[in-house]
C-alpha atoms as a PDB file:
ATOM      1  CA  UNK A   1      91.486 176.942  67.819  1.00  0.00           C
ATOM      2  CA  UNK A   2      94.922 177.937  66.606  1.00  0.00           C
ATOM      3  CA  UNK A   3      96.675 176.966  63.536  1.00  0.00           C
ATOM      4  CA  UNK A   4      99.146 174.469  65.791  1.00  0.00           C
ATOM      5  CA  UNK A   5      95.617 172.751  67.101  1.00  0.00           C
ATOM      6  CA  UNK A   6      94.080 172.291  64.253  1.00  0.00           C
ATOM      7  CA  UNK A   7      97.799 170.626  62.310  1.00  0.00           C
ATOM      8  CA  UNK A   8      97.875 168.875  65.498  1.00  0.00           C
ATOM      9  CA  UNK A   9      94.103 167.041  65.005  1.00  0.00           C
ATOM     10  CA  UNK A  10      94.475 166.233  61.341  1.00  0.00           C
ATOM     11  CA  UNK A  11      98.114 164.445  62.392  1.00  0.00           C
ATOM     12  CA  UNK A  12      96.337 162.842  64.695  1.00  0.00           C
ATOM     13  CA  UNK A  13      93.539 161.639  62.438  1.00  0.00           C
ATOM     14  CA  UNK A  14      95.525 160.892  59.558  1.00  0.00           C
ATOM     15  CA  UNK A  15      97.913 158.595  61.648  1.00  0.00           C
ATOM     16  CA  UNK A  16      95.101 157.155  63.212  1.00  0.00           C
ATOM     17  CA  UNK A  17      93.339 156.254  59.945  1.00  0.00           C
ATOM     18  CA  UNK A  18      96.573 155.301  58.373  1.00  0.00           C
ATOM     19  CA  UNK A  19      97.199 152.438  61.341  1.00  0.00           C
ATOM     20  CA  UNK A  20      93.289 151.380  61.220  1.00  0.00           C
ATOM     21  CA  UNK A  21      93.381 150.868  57.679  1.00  0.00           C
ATOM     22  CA  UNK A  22      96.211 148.252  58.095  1.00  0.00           C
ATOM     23  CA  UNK A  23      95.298 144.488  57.385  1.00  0.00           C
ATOM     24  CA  UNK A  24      97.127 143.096  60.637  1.00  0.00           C
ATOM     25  CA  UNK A  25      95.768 143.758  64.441  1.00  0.00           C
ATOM     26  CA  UNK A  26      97.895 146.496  66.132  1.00  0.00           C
ATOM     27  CA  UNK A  27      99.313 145.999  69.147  1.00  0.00           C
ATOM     28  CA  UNK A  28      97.634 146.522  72.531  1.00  0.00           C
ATOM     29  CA  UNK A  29      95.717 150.048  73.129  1.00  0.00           C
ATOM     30  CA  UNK A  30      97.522 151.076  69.847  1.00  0.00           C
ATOM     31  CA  UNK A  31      95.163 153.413  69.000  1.00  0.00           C
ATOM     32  CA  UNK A  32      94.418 154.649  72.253  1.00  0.00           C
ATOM     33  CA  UNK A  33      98.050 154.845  74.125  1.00  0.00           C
ATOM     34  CA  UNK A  34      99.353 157.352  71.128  1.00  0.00           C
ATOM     35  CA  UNK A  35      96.884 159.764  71.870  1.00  0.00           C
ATOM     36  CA  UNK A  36      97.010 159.344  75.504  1.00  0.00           C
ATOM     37  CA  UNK A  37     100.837 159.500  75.295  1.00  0.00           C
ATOM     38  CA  UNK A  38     100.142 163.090  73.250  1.00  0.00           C
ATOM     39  CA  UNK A  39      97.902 164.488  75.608  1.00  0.00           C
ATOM     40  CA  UNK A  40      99.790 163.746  78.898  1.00  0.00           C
ATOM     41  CA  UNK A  41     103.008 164.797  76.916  1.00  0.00           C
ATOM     42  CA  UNK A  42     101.785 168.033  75.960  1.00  0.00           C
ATOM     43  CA  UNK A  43      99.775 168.854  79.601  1.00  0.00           C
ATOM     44  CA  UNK A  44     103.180 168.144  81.039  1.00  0.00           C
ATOM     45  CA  UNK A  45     104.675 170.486  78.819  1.00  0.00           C
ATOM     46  CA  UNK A  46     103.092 173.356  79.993  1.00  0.00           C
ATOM     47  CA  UNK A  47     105.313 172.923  83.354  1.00  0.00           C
ATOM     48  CA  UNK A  48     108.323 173.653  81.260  1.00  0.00           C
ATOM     49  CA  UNK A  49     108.681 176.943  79.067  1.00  0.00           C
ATOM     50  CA  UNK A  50     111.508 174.712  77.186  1.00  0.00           C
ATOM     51  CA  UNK A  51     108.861 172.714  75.590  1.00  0.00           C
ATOM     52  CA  UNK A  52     106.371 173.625  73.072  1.00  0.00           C
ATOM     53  CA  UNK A  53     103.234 171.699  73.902  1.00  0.00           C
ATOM     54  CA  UNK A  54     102.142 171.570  70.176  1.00  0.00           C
ATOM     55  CA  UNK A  55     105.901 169.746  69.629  1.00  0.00           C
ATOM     56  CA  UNK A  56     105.088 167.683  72.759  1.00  0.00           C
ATOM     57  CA  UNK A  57     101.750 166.367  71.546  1.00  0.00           C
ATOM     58  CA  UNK A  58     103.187 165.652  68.026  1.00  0.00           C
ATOM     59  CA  UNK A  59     106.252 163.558  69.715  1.00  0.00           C
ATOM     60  CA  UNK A  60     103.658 161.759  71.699  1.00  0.00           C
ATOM     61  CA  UNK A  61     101.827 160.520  69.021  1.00  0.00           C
ATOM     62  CA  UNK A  62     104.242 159.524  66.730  1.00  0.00           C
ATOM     63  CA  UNK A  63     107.110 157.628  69.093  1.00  0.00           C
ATOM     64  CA  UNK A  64     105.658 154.556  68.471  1.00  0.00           C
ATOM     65  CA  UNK A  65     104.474 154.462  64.910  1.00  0.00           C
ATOM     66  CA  UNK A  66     106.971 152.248  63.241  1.00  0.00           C
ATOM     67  CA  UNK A  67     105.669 149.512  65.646  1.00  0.00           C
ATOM     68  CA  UNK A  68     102.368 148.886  63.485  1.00  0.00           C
ATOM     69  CA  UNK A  69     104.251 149.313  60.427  1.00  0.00           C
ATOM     70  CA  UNK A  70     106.708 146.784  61.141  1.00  0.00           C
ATOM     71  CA  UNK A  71     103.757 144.237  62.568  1.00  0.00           C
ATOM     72  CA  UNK A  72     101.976 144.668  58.624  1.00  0.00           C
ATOM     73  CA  UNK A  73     105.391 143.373  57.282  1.00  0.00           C
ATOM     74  CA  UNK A  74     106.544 140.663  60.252  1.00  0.00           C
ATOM     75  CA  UNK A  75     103.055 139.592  62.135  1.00  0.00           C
ATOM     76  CA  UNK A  76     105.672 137.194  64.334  1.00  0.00           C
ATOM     77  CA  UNK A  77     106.353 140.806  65.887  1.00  0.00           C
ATOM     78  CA  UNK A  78     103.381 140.969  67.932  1.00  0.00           C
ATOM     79  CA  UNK A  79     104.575 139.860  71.308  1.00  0.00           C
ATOM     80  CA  UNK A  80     107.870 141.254  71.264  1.00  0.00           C
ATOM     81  CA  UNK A  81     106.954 144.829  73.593  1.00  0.00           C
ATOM     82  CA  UNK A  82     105.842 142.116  76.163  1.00  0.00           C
ATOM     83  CA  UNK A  83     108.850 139.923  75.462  1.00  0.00           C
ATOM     84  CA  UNK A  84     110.769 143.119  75.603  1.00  0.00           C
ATOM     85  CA  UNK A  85     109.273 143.792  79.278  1.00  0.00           C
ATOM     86  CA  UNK A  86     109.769 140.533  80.596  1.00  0.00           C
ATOM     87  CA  UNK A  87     113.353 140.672  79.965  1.00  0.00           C
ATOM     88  CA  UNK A  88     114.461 143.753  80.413  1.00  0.00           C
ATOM     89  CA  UNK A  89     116.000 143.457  77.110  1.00  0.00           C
ATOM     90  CA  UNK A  90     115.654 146.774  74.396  1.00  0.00           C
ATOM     91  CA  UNK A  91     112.821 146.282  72.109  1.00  0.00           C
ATOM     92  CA  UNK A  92     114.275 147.545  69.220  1.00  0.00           C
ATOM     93  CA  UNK A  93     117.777 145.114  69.645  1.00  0.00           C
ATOM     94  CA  UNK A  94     115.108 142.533  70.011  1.00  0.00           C
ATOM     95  CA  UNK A  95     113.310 143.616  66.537  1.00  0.00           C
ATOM     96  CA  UNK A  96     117.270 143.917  65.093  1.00  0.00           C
ATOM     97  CA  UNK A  97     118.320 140.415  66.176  1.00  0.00           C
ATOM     98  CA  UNK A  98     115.078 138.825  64.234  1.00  0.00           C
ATOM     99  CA  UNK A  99     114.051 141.140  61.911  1.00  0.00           C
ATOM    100  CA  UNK A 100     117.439 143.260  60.355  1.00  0.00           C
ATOM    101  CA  UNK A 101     115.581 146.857  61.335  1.00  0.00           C
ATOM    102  CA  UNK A 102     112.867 148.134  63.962  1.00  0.00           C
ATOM    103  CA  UNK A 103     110.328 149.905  64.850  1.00  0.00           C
ATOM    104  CA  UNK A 104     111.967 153.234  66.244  1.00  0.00           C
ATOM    105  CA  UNK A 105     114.162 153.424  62.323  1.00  0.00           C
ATOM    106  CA  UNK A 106     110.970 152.978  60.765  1.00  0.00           C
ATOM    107  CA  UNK A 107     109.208 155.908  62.936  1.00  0.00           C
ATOM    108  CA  UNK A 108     112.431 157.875  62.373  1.00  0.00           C
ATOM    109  CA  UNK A 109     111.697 157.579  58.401  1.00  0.00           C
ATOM    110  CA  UNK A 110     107.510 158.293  59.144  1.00  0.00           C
ATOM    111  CA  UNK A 111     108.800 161.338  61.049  1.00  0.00           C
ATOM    112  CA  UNK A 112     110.460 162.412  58.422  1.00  0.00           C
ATOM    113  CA  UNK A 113     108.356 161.852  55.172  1.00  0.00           C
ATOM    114  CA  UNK A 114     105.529 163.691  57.491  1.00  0.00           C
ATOM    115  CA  UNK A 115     107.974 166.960  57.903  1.00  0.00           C
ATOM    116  CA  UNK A 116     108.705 166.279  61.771  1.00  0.00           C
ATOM    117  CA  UNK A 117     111.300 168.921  63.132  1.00  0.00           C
ATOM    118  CA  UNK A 118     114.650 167.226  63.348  1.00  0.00           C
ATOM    119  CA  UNK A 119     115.199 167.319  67.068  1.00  0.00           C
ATOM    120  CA  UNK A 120     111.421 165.023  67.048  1.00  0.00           C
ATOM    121  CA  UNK A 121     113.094 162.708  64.702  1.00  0.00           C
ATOM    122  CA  UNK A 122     116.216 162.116  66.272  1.00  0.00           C
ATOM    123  CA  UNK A 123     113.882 161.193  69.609  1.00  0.00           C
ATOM    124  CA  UNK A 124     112.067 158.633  67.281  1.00  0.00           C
ATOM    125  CA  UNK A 125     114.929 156.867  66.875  1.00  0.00           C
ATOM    126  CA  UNK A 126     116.117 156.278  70.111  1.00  0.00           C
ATOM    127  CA  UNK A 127     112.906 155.965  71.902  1.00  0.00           C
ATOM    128  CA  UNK A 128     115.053 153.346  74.399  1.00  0.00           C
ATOM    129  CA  UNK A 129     118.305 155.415  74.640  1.00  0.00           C
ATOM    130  CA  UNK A 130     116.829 158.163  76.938  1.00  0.00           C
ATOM    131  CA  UNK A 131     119.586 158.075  79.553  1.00  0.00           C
ATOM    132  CA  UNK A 132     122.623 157.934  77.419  1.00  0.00           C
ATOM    133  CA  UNK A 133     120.540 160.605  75.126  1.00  0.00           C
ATOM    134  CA  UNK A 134     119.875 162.989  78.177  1.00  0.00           C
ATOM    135  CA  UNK A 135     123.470 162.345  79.506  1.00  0.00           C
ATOM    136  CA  UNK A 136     125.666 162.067  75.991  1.00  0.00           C
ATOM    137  CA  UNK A 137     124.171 164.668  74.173  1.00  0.00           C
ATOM    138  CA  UNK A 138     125.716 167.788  76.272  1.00  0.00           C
ATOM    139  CA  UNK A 139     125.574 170.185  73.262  1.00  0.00           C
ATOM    140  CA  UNK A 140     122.138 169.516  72.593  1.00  0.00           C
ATOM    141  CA  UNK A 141     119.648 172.489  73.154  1.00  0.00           C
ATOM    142  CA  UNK A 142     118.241 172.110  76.861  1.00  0.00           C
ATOM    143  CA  UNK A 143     114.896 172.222  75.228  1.00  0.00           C
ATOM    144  CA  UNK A 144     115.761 169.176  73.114  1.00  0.00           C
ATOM    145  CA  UNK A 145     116.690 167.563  76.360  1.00  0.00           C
ATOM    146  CA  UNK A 146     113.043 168.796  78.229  1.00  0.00           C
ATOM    147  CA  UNK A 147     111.460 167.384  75.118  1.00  0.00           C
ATOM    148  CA  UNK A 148     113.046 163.537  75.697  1.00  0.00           C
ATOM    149  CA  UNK A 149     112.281 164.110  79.515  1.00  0.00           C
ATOM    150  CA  UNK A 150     109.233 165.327  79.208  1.00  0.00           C
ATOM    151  CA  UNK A 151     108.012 162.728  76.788  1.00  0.00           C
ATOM    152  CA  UNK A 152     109.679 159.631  78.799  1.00  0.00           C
ATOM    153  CA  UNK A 153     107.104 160.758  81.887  1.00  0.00           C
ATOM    154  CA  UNK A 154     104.368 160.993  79.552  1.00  0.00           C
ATOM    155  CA  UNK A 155     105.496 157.388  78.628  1.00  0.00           C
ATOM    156  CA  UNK A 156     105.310 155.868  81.955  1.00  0.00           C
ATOM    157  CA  UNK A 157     102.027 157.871  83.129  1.00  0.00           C
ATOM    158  CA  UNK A 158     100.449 156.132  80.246  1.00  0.00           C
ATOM    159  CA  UNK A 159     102.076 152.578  81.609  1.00  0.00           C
ATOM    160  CA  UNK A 160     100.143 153.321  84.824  1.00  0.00           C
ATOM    161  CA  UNK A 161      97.005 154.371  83.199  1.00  0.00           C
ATOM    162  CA  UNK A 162      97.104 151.366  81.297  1.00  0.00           C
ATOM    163  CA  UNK A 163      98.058 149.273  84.822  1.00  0.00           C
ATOM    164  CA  UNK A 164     101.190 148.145  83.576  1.00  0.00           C
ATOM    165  CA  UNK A 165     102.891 148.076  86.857  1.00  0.00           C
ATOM    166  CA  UNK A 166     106.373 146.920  85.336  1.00  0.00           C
ATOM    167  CA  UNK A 167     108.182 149.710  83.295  1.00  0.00           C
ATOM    168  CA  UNK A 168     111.485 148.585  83.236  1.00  0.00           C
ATOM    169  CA  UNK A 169     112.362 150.890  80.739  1.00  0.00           C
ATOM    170  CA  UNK A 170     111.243 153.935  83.723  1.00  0.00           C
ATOM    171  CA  UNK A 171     112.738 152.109  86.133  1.00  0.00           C
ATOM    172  CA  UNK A 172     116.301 152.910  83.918  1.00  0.00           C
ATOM    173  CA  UNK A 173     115.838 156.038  82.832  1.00  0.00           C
ATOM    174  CA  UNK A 174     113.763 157.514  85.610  1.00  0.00           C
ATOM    175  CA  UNK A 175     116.408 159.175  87.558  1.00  0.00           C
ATOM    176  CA  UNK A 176     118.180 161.065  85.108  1.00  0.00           C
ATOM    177  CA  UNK A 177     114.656 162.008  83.374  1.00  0.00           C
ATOM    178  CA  UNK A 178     113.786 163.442  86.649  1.00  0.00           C
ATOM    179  CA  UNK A 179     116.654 164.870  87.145  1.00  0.00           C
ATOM    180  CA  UNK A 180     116.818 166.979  83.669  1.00  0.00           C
ATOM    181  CA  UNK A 181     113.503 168.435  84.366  1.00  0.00           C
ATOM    182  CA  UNK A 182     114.565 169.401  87.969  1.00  0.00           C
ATOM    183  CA  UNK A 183     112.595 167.029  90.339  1.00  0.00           C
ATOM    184  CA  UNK A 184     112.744 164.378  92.592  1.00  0.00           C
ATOM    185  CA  UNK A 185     110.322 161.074  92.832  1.00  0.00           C
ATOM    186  CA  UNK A 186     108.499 162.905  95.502  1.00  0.00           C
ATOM    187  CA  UNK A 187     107.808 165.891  93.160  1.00  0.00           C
ATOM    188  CA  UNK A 188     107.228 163.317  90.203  1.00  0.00           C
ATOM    189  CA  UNK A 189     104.287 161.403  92.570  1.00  0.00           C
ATOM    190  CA  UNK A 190     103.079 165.332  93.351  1.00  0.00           C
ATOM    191  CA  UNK A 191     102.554 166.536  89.604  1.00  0.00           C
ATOM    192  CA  UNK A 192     101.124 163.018  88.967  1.00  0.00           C
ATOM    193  CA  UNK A 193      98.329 163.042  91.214  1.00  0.00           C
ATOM    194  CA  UNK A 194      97.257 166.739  89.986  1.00  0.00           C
ATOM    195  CA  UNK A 195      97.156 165.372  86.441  1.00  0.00           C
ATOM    196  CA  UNK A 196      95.176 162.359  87.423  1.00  0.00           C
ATOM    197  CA  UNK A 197      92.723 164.558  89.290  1.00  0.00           C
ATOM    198  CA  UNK A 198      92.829 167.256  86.854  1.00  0.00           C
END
């Protein structure tokens, strides 16, 4: 299976046993959007020799693992991805505003204590920032860049899978996401419908 496989599947396990041994309910499709989010990320990857799919899966399934933590320590937290939607508003301002931290700066600190490359981490924590990412950090490597991209379509595939016809956030960021990874909404809508039929 490959050494990268096999590290990938007992991350995947491990997170996924760390989250369902948690007293409070997760939040909606927790334990199934992660995955998805890693699988779609890293069959997208393989479009783009910038991006490692091993790197790719790992980024998908840890972007959004502060969000349980945080829920075990405020349970009033629950609702605020929906709120977050509704609005239009950042999630993680939201979490700042009530709660003096968030989920993306506790990811960022998982990401770390689990020995995430440094490029991953910095992604973690700003999981909301893609366009000013993608457009501020010039000097980044382009692959760091492909690997925000690449991870932000994975992000709103999984919104559509789940029939989450809002997605604000894609609705922001979607035009310079598509732009990094050289297509157009046309092209998007193409690569989409092969991976839904694949």
């Amino acid at each position: 299976m490959g050494l990268n496989n096999i590290g990938n599947i007992v991350a995947g396990l491990a997170l996924r046993r760390c989250m369902e041994e948690s007293e409070v309910a997760n939040p909606t499709n927790f334990r199934d959007s992660p995955v998805n989010v890693a699988l779609i990320a890293a069959n997208l990857a393989k479009q783009y020799p910038e991006v490692m799919s091993d790197q790719a899966y790992l980024l998908g399934l840890f972007i959004n693992c502060g969000e349980p933590l945080l829920l075990q320590r405020f349970p009033e937290s629950s609702g605020i991805r929906q709120e977050a939607y509704a609005s239009r508003s950042s999630q993680a301002e939201l979490e700042d505003e009530r709660f003096n931290t968030n989920h993306a700066i506790i990811g960022y600190l998982v990401s770390k204590r689990w020995g995430l490359l440094k490029a991953m981490s910095e992604i973690i924590l700003h999981p909301h920032d893609a366009t000013e990412y993608l457009r501020d950090y010039i000097d980044a490597p382009a692959s760091e860049h492909y690997l925000m991209a690449n991870l932000k379509m994975a992000e709103h595939i999984d919104n559509r899978f789940w029939g989450r016809a809002d997605d604000s956030e894609w609705d922001r960021y979607q035009e310079i996401v598509l732009q990094n990874v050289g297509l157009d909404n046309d092209g998007f809508e193409d690569m989409l419908d092969m991976l839904m039929s694949s």
